[in-house]
Protein backbone atom coordinates (compact mmCIF):
# COMPACT_ATOMS: atom_id res chain seq x y z
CA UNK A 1 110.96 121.52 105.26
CA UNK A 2 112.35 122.63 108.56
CA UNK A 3 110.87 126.06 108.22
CA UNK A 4 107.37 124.04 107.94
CA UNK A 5 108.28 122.67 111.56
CA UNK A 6 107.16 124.44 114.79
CA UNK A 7 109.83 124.53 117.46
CA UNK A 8 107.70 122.84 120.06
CA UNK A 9 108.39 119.69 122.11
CA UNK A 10 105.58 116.57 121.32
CA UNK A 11 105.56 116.22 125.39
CA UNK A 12 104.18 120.23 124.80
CA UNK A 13 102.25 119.85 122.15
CA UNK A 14 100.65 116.87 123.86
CA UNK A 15 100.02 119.16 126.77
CA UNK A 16 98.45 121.96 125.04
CA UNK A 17 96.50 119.72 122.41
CA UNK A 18 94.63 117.87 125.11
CA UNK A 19 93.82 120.44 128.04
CA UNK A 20 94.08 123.40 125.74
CA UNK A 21 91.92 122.74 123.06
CA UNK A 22 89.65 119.93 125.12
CA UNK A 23 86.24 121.78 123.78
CA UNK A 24 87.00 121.87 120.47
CA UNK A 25 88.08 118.46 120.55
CA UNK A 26 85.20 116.94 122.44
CA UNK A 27 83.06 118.65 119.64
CA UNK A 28 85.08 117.05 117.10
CA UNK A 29 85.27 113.81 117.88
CA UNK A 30 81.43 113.93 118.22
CA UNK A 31 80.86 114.90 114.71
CA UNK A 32 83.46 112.28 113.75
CA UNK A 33 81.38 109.42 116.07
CA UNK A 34 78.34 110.52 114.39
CA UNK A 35 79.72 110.57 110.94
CA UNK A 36 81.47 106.87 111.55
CA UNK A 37 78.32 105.66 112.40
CA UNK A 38 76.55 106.24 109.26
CA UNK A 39 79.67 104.54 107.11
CA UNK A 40 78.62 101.09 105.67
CA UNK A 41 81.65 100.10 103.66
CA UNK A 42 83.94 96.84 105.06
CA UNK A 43 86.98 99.35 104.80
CA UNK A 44 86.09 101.48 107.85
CA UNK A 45 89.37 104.10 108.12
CA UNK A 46 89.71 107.13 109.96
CA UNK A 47 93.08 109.52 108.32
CA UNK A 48 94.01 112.27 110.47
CA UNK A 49 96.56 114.80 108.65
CA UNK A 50 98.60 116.97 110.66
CA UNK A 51 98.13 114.35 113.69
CA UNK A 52 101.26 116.05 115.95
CA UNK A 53 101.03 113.79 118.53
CA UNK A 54 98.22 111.70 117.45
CA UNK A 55 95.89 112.51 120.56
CA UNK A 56 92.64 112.72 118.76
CA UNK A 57 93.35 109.53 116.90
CA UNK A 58 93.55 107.86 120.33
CA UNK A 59 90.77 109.16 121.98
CA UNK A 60 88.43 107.96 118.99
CA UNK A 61 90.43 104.23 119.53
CA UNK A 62 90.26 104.40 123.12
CA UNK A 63 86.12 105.56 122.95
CA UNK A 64 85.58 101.41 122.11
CA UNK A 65 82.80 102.94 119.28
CA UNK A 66 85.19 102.17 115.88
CA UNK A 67 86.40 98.69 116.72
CA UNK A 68 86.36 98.08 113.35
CA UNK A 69 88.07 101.19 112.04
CA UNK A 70 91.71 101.11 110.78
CA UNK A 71 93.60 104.87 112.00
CA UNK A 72 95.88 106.63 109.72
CA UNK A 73 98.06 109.93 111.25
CA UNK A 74 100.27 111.84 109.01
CA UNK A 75 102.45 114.87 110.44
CA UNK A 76 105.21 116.58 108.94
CA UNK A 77 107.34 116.62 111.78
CA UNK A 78 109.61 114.08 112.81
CA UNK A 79 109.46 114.03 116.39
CA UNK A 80 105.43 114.09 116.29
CA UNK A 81 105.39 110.82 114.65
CA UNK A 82 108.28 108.78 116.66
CA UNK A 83 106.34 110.20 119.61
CA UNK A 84 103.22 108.70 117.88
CA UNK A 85 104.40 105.48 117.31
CA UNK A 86 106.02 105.30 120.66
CA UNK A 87 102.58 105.75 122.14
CA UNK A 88 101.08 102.77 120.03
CA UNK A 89 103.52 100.87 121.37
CA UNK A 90 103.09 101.82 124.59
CA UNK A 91 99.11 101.12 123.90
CA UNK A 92 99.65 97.96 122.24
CA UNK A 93 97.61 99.27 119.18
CA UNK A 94 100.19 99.00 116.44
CA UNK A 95 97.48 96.39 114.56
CA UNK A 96 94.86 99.21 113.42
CA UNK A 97 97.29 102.17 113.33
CA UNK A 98 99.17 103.32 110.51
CA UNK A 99 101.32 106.39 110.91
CA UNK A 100 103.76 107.46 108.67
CA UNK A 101 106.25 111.24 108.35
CA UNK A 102 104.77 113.07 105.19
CA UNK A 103 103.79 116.28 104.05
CA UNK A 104 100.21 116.69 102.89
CA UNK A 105 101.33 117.82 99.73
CA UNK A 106 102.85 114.51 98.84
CA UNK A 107 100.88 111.78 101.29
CA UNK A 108 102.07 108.33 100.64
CA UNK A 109 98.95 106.47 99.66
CA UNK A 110 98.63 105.28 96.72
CA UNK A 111 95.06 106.27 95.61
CA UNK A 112 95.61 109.77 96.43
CA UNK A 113 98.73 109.81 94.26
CA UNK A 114 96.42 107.81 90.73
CA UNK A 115 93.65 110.69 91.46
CA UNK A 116 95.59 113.27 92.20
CA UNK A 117 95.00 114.55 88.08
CA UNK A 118 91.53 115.15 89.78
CA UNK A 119 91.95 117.81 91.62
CA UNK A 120 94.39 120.02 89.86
């Protein structure tokens, strides 16, 4: 698994997530804003794989328009997700986020793993 891991520092990946790829992420959480709009079940959850530092699944909390959204992150990498956690801590948003160290070959929930048959 280590050879999966980049040899980058969360403080720099935070760095270059948010100021280097700041168009690409404004578009994206657009088209995520305007697809959460349109979701009518009670369940409302957002799963971000490959989170690193979890930065876009903040800025879609902190944007006040999925109050009633549960957030899932799921990174590979160790230090992404202590770094992750420490910032919902920090945040005080440990109620709606979930975020757990797996690989996306093998994620940990449950109704992936019973459907997985589907998609072989």
């Amino acid at each position: 698994m280590n050879d999966l891991l980049v040899d980058i520092t969360p403080e720099h990946y935070e760095a270059y997530a948010t100021e280097g790829t700041s168009p690409w992420n404004a578009y994206l959480k657009e088209r995520i804003l305007e697809e959460a709009a349109s979701i009518t079940s009670p369940r409302k959850k957002i799963l971000d794989i490959g989170m690193g530092t979890g930065h876009m699944l903040f800025d879609l909390f902190q944007s006040q328009k999925l109050t009633d959204y549960s957030f899932y992150g799921v990174d590979i990498d160790p230090r992404m997700v202590r770094f992750c956690v420490k910032k919902c801590s920090e945040l005080k948003c440990q109620h709606v986020f979930n975020i757990v160290e797996a690989s996306v070959s093998n994620l940990p929930f449950g109704v992936l793993r019973r459907n997985r048959r589907n998609f072989r």
